[in-house]
PDB file of N, CA and C in Angstrom:
ATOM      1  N   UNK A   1      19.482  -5.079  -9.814  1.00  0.00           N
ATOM      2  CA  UNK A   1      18.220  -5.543 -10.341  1.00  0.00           C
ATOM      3  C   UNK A   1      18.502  -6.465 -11.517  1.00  0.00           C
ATOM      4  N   UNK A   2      18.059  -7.811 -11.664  1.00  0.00           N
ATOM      5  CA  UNK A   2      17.999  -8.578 -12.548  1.00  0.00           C
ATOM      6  C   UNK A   2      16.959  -8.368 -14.087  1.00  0.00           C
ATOM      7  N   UNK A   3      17.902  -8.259 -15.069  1.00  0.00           N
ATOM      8  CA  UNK A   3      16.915  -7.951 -16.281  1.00  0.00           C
ATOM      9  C   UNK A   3      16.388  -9.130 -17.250  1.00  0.00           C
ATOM     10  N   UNK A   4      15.673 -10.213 -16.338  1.00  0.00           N
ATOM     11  CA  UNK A   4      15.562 -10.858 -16.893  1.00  0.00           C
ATOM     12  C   UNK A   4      14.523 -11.145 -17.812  1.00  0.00           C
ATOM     13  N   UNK A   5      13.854  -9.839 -18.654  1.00  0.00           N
ATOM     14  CA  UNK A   5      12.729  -9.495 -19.041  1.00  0.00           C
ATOM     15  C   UNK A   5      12.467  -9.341 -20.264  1.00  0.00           C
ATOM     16  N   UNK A   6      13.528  -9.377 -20.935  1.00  0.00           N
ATOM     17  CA  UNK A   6      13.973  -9.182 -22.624  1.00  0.00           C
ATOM     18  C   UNK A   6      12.318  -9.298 -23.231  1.00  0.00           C
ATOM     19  N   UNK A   7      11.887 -10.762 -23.332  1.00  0.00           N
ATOM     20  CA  UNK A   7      10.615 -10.956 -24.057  1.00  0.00           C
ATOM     21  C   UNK A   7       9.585 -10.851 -23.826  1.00  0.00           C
ATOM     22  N   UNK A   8       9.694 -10.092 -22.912  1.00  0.00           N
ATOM     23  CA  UNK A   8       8.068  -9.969 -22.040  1.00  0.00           C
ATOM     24  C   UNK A   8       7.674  -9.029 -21.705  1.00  0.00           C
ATOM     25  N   UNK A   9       6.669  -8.324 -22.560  1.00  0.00           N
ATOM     26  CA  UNK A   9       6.382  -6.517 -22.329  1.00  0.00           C
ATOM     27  C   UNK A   9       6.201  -6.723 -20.794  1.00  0.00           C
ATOM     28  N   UNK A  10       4.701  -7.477 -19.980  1.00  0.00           N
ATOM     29  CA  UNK A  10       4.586  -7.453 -18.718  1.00  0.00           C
ATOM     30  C   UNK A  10       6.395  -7.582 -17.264  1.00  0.00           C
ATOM     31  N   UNK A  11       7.180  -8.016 -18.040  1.00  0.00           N
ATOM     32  CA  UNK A  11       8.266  -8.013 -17.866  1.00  0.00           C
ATOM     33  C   UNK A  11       9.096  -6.679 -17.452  1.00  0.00           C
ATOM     34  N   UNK A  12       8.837  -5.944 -18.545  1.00  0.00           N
ATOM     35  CA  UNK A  12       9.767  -4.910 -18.913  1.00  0.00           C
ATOM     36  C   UNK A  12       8.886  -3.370 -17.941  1.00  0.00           C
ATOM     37  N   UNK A  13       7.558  -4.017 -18.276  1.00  0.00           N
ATOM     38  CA  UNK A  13       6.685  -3.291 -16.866  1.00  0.00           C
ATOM     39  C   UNK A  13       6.924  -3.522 -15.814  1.00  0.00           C
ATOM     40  N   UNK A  14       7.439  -4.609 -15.023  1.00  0.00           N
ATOM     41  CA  UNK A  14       7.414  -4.720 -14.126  1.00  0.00           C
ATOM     42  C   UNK A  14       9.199  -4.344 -13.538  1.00  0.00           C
ATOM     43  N   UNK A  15       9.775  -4.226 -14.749  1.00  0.00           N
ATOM     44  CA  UNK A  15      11.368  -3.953 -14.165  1.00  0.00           C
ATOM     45  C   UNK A  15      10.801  -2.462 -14.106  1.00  0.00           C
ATOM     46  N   UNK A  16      10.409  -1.466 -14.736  1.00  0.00           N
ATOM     47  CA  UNK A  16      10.206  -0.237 -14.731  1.00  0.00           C
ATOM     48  C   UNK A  16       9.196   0.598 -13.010  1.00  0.00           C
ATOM     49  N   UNK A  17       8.934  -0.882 -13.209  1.00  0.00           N
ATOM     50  CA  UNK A  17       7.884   0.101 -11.360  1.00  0.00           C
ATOM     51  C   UNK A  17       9.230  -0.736 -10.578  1.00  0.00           C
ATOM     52  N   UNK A  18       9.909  -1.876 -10.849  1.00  0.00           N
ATOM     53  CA  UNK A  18      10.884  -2.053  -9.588  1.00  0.00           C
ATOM     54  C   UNK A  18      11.692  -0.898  -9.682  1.00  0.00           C
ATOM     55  N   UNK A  19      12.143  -0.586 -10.422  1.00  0.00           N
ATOM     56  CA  UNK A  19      12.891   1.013 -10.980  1.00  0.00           C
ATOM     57  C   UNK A  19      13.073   1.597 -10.042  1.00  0.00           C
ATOM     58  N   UNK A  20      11.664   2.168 -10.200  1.00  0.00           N
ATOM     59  CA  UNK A  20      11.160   3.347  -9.847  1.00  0.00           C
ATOM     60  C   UNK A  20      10.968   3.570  -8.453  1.00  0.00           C
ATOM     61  N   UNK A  21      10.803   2.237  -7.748  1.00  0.00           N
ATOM     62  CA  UNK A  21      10.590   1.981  -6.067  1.00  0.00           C
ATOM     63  C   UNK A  21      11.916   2.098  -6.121  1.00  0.00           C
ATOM     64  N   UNK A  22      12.516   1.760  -6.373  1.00  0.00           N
ATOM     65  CA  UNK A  22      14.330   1.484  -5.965  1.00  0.00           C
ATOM     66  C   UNK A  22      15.360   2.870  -5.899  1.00  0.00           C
ATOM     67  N   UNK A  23      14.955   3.787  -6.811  1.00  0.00           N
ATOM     68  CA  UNK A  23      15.052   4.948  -7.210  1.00  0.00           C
ATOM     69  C   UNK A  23      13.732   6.229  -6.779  1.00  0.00           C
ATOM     70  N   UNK A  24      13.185   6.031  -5.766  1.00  0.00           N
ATOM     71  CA  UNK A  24      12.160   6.362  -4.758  1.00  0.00           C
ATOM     72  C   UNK A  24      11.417   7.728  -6.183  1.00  0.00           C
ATOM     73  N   UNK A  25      11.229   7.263  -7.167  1.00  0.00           N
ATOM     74  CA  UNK A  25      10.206   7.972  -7.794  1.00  0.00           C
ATOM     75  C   UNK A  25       9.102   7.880  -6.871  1.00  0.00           C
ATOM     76  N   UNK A  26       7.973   9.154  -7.269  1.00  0.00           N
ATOM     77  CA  UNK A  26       6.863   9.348  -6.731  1.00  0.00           C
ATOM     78  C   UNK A  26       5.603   7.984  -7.340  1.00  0.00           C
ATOM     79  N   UNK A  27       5.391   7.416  -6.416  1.00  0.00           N
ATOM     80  CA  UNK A  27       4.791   6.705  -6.879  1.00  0.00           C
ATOM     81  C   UNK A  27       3.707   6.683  -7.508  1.00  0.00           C
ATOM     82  N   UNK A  28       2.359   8.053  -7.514  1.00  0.00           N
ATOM     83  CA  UNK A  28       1.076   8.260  -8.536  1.00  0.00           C
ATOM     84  C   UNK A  28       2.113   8.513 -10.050  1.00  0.00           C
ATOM     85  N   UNK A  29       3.249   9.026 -10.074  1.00  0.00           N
ATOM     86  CA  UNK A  29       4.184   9.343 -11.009  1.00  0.00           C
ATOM     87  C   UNK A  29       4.457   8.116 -11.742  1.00  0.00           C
ATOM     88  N   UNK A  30       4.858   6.857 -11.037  1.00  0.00           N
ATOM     89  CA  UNK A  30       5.144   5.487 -11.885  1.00  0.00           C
ATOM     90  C   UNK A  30       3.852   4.852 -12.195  1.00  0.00           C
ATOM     91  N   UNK A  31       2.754   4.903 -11.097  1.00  0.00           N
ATOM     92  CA  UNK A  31       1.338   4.877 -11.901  1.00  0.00           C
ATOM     93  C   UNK A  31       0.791   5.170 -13.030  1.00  0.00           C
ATOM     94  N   UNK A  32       0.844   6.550 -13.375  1.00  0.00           N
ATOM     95  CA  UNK A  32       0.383   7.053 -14.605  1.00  0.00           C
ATOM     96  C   UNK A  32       1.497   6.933 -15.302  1.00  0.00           C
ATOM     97  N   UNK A  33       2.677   6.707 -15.345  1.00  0.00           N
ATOM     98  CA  UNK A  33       3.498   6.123 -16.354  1.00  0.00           C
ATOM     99  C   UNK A  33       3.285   5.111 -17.388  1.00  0.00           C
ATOM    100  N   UNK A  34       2.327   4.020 -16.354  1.00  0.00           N
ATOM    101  CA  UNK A  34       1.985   2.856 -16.704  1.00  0.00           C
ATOM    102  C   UNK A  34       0.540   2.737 -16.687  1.00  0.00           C
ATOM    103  N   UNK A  35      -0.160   4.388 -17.106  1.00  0.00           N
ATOM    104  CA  UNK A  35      -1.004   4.036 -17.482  1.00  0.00           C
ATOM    105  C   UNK A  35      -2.512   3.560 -16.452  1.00  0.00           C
ATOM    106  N   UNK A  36      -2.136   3.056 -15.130  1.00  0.00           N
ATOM    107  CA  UNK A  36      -2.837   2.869 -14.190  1.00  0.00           C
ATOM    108  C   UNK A  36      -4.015   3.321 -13.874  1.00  0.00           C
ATOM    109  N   UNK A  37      -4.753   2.917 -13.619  1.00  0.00           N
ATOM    110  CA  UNK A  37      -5.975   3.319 -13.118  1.00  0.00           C
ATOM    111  C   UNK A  37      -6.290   4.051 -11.874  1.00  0.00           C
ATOM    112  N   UNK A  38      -6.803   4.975 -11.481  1.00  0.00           N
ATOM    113  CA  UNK A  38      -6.587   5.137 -10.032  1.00  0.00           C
ATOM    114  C   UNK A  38      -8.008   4.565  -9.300  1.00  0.00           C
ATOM    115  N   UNK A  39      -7.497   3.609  -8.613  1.00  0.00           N
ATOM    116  CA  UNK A  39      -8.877   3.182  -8.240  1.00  0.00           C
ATOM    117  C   UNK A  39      -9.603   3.452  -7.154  1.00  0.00           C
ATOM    118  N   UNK A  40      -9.512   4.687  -6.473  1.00  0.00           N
ATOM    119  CA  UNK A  40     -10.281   5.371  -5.499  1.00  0.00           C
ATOM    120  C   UNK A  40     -10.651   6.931  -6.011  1.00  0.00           C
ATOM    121  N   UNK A  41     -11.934   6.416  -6.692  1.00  0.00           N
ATOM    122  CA  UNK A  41     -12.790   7.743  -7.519  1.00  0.00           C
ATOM    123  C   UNK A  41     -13.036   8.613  -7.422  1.00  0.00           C
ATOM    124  N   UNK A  42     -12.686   8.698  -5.481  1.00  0.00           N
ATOM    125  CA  UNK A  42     -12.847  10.539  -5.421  1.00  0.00           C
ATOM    126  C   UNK A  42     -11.300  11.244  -5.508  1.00  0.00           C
ATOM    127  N   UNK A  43     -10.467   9.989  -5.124  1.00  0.00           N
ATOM    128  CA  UNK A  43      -8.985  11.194  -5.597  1.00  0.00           C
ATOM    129  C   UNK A  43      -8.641  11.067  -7.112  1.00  0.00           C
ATOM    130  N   UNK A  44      -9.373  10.163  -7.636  1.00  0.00           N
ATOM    131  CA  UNK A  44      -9.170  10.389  -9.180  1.00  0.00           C
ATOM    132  C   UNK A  44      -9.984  11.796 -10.056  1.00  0.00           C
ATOM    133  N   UNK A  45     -11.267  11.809  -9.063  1.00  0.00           N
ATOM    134  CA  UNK A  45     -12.007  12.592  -9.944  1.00  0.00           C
ATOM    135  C   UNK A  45     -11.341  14.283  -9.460  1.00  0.00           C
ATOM    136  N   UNK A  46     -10.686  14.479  -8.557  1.00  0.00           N
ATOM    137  CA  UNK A  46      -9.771  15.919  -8.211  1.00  0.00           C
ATOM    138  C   UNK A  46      -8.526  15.748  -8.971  1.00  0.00           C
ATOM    139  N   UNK A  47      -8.119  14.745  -9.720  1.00  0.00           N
ATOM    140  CA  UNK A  47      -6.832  14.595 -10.403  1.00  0.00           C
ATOM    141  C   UNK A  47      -6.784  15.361 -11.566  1.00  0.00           C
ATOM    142  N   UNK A  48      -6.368  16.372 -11.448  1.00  0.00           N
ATOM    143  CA  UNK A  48      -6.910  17.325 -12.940  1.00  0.00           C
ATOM    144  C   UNK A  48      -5.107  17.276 -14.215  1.00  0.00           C
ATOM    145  N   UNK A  49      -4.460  16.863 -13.576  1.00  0.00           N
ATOM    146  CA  UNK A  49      -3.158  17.005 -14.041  1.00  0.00           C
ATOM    147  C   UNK A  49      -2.451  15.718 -15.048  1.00  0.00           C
ATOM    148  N   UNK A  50      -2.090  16.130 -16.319  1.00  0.00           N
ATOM    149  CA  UNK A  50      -1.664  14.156 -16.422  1.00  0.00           C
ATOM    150  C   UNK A  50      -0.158  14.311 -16.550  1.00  0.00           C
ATOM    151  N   UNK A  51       0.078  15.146 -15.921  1.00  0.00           N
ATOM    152  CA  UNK A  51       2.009  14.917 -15.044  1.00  0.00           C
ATOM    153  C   UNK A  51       2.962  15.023 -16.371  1.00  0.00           C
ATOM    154  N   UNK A  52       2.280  15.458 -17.392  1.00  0.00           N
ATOM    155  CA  UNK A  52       3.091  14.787 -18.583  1.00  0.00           C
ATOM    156  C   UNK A  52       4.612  15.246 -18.623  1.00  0.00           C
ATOM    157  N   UNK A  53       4.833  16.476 -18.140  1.00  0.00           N
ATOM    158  CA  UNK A  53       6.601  16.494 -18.064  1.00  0.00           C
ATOM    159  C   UNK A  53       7.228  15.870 -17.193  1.00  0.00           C
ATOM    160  N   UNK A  54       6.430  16.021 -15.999  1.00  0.00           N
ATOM    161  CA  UNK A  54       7.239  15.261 -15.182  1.00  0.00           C
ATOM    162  C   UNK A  54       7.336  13.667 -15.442  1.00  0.00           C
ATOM    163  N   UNK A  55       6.271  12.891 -16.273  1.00  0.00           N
ATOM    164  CA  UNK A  55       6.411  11.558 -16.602  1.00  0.00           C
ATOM    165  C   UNK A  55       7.499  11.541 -17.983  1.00  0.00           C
ATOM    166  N   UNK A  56       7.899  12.513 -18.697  1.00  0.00           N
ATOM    167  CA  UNK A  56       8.367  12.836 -19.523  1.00  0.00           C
ATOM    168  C   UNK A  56       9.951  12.606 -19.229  1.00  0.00           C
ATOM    169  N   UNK A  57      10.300  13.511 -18.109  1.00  0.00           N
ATOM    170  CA  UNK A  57      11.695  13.463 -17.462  1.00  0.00           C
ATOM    171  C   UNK A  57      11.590  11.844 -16.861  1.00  0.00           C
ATOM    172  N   UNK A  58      10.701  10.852 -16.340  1.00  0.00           N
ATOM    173  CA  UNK A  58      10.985   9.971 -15.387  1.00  0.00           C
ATOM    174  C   UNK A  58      11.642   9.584 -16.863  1.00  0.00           C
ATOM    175  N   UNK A  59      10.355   9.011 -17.418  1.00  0.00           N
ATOM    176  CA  UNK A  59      10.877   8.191 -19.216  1.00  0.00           C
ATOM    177  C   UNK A  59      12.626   8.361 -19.157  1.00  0.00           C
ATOM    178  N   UNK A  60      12.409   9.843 -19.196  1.00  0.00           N
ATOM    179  CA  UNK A  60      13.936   9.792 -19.906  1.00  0.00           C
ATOM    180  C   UNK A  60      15.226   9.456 -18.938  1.00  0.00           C
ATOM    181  N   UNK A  61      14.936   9.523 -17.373  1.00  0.00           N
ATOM    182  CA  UNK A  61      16.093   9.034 -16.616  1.00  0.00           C
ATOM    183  C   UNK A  61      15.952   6.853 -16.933  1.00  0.00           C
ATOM    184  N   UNK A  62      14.905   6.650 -16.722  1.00  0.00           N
ATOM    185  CA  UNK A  62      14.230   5.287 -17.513  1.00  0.00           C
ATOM    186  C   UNK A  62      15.277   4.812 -18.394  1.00  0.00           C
ATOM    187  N   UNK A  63      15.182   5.995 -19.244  1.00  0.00           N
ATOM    188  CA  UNK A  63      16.213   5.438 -20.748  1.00  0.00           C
ATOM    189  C   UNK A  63      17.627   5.728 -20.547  1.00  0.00           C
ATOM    190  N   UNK A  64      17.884   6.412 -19.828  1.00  0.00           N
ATOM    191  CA  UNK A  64      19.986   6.760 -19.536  1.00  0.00           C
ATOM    192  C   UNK A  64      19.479   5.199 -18.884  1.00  0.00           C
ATOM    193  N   UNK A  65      19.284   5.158 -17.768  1.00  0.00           N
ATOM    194  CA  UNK A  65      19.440   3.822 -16.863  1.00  0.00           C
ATOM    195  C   UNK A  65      19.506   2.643 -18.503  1.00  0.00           C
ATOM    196  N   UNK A  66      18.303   2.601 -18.770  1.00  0.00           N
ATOM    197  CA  UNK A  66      18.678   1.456 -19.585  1.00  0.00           C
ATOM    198  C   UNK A  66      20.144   1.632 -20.563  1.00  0.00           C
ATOM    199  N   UNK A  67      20.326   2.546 -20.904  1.00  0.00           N
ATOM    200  CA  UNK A  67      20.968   2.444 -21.871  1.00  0.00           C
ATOM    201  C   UNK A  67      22.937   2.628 -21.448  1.00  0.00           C
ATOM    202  N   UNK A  68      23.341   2.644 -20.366  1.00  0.00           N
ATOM    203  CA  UNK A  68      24.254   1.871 -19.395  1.00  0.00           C
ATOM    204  C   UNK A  68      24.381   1.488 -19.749  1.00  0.00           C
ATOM    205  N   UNK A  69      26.196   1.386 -20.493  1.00  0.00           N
ATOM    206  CA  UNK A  69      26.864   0.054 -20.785  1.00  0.00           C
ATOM    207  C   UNK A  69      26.571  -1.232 -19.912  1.00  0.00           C
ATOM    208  N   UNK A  70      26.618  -2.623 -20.618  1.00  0.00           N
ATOM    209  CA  UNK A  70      26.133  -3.791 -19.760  1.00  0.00           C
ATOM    210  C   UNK A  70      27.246  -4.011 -19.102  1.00  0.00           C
ATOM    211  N   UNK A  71      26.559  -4.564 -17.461  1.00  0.00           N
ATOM    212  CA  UNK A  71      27.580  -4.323 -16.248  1.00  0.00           C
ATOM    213  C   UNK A  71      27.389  -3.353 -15.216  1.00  0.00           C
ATOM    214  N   UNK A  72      26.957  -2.072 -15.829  1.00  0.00           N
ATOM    215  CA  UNK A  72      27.341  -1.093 -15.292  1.00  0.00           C
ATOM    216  C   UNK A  72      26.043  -0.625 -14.636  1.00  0.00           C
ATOM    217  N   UNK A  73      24.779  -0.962 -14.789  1.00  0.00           N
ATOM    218  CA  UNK A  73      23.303  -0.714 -14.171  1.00  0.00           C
ATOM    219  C   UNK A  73      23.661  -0.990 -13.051  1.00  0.00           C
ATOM    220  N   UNK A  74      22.801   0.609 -12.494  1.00  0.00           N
ATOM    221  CA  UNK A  74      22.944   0.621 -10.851  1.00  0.00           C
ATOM    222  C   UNK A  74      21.785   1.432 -10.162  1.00  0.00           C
ATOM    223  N   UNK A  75      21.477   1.593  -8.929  1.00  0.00           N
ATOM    224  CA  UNK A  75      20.041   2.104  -8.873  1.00  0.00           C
ATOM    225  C   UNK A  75      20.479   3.389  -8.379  1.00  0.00           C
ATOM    226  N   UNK A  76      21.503   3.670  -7.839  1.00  0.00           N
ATOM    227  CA  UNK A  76      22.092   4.608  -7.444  1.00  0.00           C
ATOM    228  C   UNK A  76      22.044   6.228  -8.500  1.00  0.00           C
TER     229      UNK A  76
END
């Protein structure tokens, strides 16, 4: 994956959901990561949960990945 995103929050969002597809996170999981909206109101309005550990642990595999000596980022 190319990080070519340094200055650009929308950037750094968008390396984080390629991430996350690449690394088959749950995807309502990289949603509410980012905050997302869910935009079909009846499975939003049964959504009683806001995932927070489990978005908690994604964050933090998020941050080992980033923080990979340079070179060494891999999706694996």
């Amino acid at each position: 994956m190319t990080c070519a995103w340094a200055a650009h929050p929308e950037g750094i969002r968008s390396s984080f959901r390629t991430w996350c597809g690449e690394t088959e996170q749950p995807r309502e999981l990289a949603e509410q990561a980012l905050a997302h909206v869910n935009p079909n109101r009846g499975e939003a309005a049964y959504m009683r949960s806001d995932l927070f550990e489990r978005r908690r642990e994604l964050m933090e595999a998020w941050s080992d990945y980033l923080l990979q000596p340079s070179g060494q980022l891999s999706v694996d």
